[in-house]
PDB file of N, CA and C in Angstrom:
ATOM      1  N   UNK A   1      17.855   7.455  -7.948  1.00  0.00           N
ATOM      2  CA  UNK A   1      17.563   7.547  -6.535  1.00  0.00           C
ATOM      3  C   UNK A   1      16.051   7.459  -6.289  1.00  0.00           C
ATOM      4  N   UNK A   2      14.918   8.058  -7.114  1.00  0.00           N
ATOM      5  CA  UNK A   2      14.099   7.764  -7.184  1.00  0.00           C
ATOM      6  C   UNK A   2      13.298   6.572  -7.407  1.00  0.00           C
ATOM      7  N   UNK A   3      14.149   5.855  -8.558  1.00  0.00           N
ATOM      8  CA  UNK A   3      13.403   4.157  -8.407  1.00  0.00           C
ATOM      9  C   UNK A   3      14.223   3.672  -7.391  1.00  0.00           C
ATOM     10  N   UNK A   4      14.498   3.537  -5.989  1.00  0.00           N
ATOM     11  CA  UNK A   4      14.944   2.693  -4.900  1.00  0.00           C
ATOM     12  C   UNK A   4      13.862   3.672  -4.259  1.00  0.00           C
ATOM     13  N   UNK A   5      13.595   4.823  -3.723  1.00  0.00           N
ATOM     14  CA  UNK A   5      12.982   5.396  -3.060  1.00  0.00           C
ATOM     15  C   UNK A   5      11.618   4.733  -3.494  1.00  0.00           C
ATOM     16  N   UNK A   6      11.293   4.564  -4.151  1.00  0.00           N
ATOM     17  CA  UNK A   6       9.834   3.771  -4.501  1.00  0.00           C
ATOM     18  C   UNK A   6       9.607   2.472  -4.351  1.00  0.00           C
ATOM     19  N   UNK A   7      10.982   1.646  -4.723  1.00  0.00           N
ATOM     20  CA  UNK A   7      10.547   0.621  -4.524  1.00  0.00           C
ATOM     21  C   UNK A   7      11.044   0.274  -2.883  1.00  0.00           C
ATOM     22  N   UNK A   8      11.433   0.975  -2.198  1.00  0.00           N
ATOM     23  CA  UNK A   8      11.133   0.766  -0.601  1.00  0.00           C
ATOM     24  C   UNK A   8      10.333   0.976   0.011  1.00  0.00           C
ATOM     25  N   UNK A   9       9.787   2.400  -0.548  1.00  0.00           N
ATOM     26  CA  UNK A   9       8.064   2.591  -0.343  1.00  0.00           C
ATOM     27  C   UNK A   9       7.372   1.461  -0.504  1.00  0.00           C
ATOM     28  N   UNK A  10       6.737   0.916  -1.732  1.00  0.00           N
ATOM     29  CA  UNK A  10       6.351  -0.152  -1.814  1.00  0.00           C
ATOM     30  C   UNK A  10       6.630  -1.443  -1.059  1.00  0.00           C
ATOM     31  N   UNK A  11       7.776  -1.568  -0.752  1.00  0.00           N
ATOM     32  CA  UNK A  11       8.027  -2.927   0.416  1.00  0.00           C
ATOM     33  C   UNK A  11       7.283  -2.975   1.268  1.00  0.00           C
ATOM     34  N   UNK A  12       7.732  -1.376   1.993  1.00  0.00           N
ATOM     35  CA  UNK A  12       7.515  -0.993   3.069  1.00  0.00           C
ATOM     36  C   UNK A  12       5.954  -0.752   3.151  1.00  0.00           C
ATOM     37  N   UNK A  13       5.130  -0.484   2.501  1.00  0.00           N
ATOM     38  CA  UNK A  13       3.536  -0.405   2.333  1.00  0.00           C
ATOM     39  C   UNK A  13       3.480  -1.900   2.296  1.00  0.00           C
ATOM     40  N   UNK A  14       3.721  -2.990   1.590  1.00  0.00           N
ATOM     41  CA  UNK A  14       3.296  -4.538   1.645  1.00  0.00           C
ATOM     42  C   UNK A  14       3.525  -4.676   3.297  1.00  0.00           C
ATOM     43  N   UNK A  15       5.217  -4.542   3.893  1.00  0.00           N
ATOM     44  CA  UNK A  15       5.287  -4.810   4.891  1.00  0.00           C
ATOM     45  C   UNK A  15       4.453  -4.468   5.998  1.00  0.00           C
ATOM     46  N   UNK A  16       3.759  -3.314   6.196  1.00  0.00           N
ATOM     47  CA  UNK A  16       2.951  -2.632   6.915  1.00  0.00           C
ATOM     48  C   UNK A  16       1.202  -2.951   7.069  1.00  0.00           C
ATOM     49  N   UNK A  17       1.239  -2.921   5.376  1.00  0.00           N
ATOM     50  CA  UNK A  17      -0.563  -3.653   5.190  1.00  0.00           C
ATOM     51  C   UNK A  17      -0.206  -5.265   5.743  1.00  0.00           C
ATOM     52  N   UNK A  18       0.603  -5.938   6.114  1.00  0.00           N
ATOM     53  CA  UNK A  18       0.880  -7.332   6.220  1.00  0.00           C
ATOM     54  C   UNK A  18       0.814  -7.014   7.451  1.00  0.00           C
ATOM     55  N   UNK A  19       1.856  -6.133   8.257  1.00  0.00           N
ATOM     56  CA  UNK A  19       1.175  -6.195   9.430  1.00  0.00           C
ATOM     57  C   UNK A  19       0.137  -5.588  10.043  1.00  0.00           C
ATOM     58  N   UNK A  20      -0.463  -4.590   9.822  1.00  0.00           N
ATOM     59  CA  UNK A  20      -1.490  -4.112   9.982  1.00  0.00           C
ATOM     60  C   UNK A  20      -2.554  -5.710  10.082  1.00  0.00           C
ATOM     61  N   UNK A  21      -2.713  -6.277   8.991  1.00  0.00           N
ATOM     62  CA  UNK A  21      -3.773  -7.280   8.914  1.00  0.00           C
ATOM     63  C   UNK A  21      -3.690  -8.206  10.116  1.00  0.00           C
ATOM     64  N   UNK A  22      -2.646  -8.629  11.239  1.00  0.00           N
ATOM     65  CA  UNK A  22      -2.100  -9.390  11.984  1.00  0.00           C
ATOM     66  C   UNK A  22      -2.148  -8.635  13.139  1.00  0.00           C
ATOM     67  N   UNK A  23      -1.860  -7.244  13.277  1.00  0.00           N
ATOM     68  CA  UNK A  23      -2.197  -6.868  14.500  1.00  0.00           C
ATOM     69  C   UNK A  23      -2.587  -5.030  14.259  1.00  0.00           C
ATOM     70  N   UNK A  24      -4.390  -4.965  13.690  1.00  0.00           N
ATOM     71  CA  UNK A  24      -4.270  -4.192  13.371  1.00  0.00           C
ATOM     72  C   UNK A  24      -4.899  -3.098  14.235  1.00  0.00           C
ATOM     73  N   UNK A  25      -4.392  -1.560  13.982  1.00  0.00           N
ATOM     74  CA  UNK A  25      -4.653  -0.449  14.376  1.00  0.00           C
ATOM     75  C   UNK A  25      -4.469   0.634  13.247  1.00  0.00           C
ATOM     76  N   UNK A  26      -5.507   1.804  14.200  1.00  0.00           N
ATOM     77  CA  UNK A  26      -5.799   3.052  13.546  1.00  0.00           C
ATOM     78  C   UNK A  26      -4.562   3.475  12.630  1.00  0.00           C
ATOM     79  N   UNK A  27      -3.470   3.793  13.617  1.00  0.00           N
ATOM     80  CA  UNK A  27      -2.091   4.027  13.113  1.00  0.00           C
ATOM     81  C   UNK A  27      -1.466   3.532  12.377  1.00  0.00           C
ATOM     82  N   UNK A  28      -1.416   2.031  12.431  1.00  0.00           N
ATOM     83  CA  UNK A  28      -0.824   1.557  11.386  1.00  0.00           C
ATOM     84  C   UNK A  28      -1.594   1.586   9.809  1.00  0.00           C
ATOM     85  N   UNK A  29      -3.125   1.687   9.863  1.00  0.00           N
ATOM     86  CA  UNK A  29      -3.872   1.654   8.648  1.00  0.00           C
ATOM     87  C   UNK A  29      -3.458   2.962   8.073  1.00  0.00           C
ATOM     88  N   UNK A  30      -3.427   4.230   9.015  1.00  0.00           N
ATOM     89  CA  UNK A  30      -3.048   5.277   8.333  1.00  0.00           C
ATOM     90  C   UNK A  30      -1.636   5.450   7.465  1.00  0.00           C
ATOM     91  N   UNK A  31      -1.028   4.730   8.654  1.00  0.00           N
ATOM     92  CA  UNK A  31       0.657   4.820   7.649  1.00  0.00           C
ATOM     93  C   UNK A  31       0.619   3.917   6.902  1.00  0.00           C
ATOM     94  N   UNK A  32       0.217   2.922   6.571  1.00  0.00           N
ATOM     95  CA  UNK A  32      -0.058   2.189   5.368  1.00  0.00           C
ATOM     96  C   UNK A  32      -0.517   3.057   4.127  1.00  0.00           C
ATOM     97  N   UNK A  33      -1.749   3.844   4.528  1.00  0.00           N
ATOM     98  CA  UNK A  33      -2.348   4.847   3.540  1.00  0.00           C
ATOM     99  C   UNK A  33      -1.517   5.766   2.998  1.00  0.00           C
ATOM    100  N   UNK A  34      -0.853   6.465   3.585  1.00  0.00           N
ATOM    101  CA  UNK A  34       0.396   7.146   3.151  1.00  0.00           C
ATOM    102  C   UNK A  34       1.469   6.738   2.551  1.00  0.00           C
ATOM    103  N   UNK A  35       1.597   5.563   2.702  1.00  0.00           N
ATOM    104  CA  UNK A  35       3.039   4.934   1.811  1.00  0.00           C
ATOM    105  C   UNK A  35       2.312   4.436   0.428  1.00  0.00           C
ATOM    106  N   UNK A  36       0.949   3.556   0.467  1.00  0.00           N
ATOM    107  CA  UNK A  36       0.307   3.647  -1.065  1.00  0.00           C
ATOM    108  C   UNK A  36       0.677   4.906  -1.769  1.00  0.00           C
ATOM    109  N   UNK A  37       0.031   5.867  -0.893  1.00  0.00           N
ATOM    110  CA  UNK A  37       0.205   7.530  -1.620  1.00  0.00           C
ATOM    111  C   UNK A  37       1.400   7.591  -1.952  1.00  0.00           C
ATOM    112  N   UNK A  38       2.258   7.893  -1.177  1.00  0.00           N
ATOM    113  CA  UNK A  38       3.685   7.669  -1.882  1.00  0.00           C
ATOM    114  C   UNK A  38       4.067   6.829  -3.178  1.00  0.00           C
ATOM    115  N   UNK A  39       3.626   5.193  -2.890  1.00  0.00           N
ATOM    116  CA  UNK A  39       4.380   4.627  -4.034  1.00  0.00           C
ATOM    117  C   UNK A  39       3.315   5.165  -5.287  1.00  0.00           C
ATOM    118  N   UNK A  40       2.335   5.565  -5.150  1.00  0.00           N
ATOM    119  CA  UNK A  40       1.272   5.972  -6.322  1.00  0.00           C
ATOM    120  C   UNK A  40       2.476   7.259  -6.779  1.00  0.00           C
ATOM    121  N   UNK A  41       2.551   8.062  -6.058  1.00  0.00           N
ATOM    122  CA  UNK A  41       3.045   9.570  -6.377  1.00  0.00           C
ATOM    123  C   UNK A  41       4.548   9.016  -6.983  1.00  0.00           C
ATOM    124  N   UNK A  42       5.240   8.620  -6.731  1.00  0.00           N
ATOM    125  CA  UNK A  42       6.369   8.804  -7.231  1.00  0.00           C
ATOM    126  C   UNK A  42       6.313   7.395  -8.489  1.00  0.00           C
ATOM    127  N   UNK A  43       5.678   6.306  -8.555  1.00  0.00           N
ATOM    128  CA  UNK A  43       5.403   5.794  -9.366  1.00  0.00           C
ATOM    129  C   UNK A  43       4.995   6.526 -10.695  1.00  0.00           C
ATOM    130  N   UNK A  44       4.027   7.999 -10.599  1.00  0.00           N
ATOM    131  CA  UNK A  44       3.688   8.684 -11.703  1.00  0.00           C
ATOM    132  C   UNK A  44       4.686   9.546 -12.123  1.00  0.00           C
ATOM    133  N   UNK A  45       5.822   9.612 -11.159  1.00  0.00           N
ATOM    134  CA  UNK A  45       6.600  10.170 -11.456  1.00  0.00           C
ATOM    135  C   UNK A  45       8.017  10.184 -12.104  1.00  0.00           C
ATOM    136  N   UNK A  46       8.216   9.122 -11.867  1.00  0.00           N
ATOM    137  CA  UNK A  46       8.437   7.876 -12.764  1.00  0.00           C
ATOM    138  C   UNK A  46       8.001   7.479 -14.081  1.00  0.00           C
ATOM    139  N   UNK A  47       6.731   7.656 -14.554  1.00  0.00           N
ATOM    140  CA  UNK A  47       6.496   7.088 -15.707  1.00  0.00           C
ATOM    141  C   UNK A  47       6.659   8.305 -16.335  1.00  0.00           C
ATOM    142  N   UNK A  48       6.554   9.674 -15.829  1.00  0.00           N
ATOM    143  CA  UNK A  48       6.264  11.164 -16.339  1.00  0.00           C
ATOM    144  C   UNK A  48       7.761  11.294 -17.007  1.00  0.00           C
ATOM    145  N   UNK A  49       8.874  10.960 -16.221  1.00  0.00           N
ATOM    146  CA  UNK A  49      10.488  10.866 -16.732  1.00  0.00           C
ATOM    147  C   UNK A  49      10.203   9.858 -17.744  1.00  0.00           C
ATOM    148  N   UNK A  50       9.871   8.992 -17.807  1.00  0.00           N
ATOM    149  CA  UNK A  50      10.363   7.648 -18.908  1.00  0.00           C
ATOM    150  C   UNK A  50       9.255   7.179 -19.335  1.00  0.00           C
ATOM    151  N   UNK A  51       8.743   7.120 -19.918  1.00  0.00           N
ATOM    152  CA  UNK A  51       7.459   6.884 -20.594  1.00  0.00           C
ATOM    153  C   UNK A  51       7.430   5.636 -21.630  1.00  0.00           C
ATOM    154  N   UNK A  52       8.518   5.396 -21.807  1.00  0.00           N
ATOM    155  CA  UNK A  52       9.097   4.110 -22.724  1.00  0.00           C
ATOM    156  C   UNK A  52       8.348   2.640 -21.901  1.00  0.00           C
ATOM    157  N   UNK A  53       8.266   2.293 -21.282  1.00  0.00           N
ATOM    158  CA  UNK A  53       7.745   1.084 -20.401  1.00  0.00           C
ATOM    159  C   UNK A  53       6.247   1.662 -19.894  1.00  0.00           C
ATOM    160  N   UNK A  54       5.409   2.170 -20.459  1.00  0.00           N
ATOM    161  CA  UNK A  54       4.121   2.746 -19.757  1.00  0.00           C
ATOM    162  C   UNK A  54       3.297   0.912 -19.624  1.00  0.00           C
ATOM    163  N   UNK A  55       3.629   0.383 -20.676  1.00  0.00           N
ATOM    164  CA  UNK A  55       2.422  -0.671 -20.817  1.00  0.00           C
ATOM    165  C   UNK A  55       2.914  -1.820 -18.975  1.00  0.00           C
ATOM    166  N   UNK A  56       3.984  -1.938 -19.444  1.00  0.00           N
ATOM    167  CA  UNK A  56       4.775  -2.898 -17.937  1.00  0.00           C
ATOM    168  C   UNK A  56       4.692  -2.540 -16.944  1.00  0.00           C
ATOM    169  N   UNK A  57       4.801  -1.254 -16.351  1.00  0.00           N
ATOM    170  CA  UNK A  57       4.796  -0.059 -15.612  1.00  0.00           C
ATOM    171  C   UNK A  57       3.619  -0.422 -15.225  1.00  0.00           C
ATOM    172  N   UNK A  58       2.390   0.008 -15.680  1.00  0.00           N
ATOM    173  CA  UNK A  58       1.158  -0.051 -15.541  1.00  0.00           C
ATOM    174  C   UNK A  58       0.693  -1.292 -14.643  1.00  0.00           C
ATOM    175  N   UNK A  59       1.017  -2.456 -15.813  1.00  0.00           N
ATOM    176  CA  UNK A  59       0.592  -4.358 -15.244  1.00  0.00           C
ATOM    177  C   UNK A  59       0.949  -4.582 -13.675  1.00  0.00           C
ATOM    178  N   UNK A  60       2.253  -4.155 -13.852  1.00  0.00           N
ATOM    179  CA  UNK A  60       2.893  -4.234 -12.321  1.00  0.00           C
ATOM    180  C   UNK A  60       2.149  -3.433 -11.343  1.00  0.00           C
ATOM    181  N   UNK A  61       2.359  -1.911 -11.559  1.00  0.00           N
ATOM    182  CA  UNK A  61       1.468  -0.618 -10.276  1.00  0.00           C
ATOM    183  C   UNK A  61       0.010  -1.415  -9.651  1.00  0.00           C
ATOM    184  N   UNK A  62      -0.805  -1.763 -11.110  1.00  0.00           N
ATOM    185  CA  UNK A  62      -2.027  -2.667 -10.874  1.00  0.00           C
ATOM    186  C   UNK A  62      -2.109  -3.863 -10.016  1.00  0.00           C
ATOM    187  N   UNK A  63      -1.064  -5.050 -10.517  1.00  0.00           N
ATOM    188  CA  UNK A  63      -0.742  -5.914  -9.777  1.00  0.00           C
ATOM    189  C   UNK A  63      -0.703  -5.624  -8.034  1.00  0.00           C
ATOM    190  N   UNK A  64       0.677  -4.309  -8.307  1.00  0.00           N
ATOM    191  CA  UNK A  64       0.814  -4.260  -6.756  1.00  0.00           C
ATOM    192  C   UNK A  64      -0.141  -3.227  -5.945  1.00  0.00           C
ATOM    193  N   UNK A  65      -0.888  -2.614  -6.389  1.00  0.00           N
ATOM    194  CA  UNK A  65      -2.228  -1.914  -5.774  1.00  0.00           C
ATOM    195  C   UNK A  65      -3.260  -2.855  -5.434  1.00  0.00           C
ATOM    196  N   UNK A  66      -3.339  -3.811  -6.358  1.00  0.00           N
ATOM    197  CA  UNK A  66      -4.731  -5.124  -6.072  1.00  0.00           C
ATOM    198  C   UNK A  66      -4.600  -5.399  -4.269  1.00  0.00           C
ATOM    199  N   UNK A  67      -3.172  -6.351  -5.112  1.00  0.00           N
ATOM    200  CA  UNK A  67      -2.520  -7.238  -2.991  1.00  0.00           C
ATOM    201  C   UNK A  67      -2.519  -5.888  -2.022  1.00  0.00           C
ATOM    202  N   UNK A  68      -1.891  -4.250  -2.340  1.00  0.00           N
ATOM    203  CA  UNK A  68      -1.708  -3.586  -1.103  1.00  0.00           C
ATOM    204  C   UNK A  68      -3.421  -3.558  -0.901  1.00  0.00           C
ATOM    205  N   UNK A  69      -4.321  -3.227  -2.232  1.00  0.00           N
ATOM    206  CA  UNK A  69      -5.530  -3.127  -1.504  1.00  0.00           C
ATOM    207  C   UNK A  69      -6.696  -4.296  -0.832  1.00  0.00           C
ATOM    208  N   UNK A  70      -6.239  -4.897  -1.025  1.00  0.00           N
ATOM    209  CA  UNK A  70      -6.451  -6.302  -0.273  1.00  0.00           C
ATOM    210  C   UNK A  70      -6.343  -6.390   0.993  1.00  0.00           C
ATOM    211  N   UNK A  71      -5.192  -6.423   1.205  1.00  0.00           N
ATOM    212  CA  UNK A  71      -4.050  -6.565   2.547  1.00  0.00           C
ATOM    213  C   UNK A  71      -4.490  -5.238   3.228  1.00  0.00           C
ATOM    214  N   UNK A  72      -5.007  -4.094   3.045  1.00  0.00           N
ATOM    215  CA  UNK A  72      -5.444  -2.490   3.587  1.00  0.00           C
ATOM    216  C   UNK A  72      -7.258  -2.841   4.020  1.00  0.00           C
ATOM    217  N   UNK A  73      -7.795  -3.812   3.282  1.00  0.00           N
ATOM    218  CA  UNK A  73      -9.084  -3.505   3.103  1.00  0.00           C
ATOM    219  C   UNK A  73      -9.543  -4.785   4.401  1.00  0.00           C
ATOM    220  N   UNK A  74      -8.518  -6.280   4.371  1.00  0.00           N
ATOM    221  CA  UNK A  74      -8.709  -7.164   5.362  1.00  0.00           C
ATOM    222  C   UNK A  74      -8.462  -6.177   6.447  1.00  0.00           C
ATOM    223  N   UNK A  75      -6.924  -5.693   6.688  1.00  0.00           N
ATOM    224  CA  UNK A  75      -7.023  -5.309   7.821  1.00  0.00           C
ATOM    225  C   UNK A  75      -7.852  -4.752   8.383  1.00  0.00           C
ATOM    226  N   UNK A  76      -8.708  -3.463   7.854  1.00  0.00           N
ATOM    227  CA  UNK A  76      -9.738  -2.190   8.055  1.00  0.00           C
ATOM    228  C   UNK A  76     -10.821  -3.318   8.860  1.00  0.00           C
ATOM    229  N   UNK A  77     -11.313  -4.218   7.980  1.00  0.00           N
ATOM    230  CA  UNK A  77     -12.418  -5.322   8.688  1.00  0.00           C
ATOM    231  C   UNK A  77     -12.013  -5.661   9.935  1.00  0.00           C
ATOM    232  N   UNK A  78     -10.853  -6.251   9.879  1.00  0.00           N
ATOM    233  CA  UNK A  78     -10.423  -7.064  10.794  1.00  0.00           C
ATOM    234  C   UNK A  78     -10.407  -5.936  12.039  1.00  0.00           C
ATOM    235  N   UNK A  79     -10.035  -4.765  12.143  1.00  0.00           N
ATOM    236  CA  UNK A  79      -9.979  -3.723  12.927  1.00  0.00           C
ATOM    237  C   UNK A  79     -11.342  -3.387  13.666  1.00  0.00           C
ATOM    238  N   UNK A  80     -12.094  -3.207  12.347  1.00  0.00           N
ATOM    239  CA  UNK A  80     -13.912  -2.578  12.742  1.00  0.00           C
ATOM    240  C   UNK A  80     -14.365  -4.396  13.581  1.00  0.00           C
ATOM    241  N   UNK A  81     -14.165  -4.873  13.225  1.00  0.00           N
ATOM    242  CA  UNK A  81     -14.841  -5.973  14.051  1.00  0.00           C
ATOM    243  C   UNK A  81     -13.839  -6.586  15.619  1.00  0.00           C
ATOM    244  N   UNK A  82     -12.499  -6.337  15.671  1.00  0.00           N
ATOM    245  CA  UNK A  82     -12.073  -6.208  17.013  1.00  0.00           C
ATOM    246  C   UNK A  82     -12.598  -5.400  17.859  1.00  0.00           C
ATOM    247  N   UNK A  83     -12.786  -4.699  17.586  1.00  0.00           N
ATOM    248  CA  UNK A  83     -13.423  -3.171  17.894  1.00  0.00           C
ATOM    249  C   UNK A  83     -15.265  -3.527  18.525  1.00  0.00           C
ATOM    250  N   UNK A  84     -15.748  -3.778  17.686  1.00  0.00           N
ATOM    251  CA  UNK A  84     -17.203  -4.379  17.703  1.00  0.00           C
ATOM    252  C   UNK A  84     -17.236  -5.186  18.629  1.00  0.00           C
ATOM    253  N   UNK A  85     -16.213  -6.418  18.910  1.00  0.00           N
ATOM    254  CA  UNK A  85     -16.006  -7.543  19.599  1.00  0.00           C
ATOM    255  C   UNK A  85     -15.795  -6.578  21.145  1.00  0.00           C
ATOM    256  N   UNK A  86     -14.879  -6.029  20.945  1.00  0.00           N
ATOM    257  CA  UNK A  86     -14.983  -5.474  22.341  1.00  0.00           C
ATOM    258  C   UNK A  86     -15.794  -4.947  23.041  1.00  0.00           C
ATOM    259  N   UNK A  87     -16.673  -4.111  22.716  1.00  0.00           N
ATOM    260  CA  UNK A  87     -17.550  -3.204  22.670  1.00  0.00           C
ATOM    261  C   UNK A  87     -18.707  -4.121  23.007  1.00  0.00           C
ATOM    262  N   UNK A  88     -19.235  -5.133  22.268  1.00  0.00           N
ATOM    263  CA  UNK A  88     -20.137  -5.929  23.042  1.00  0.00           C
ATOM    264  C   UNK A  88     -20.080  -6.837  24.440  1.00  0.00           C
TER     265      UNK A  88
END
């Protein structure tokens, strides 16, 4: 029950940093931030039960932290400079 609970987390964080980047806000960057946290937390929790796959486990978490932090870090820009844009 735990690996589906994570890996919906994780969807659901891609899905969110994806939209966040397209139409972004405060709120949505935050709940984005919280579902990373999530898939981080139960991802370790996960490897803490089964430890047999640490090396794969790892490649992948990395993999998918790079794109969520990507997709978290455009949006944040893209936000501070709508923002800026208005404001002038």
């Amino acid at each position: 029950m735990l690996l589906l609970s994570h890996i919906l987390i994780a969807v659901a964080g891609l899905g969110l940093g994806t939209y966040s980047y397209f139409k972004p806000s405060k709120g949505a960057l935050y709940t984005a931030y919280a579902l990373g946290t999530g898939t981080l937390a139960s991802g370790v929790w996960l490897l803490v039960g089964n430890a047999s796959h640490l090396m794969s486990a790892c490649v992948a978490g990395l993999m998918y932290f790079a794109l969520f932090g990507a997709l978290v870090v455009a949006a944040r820009y893209r936000l501070l400079h709508n923002v800026a844009a208005q404001a002038s």
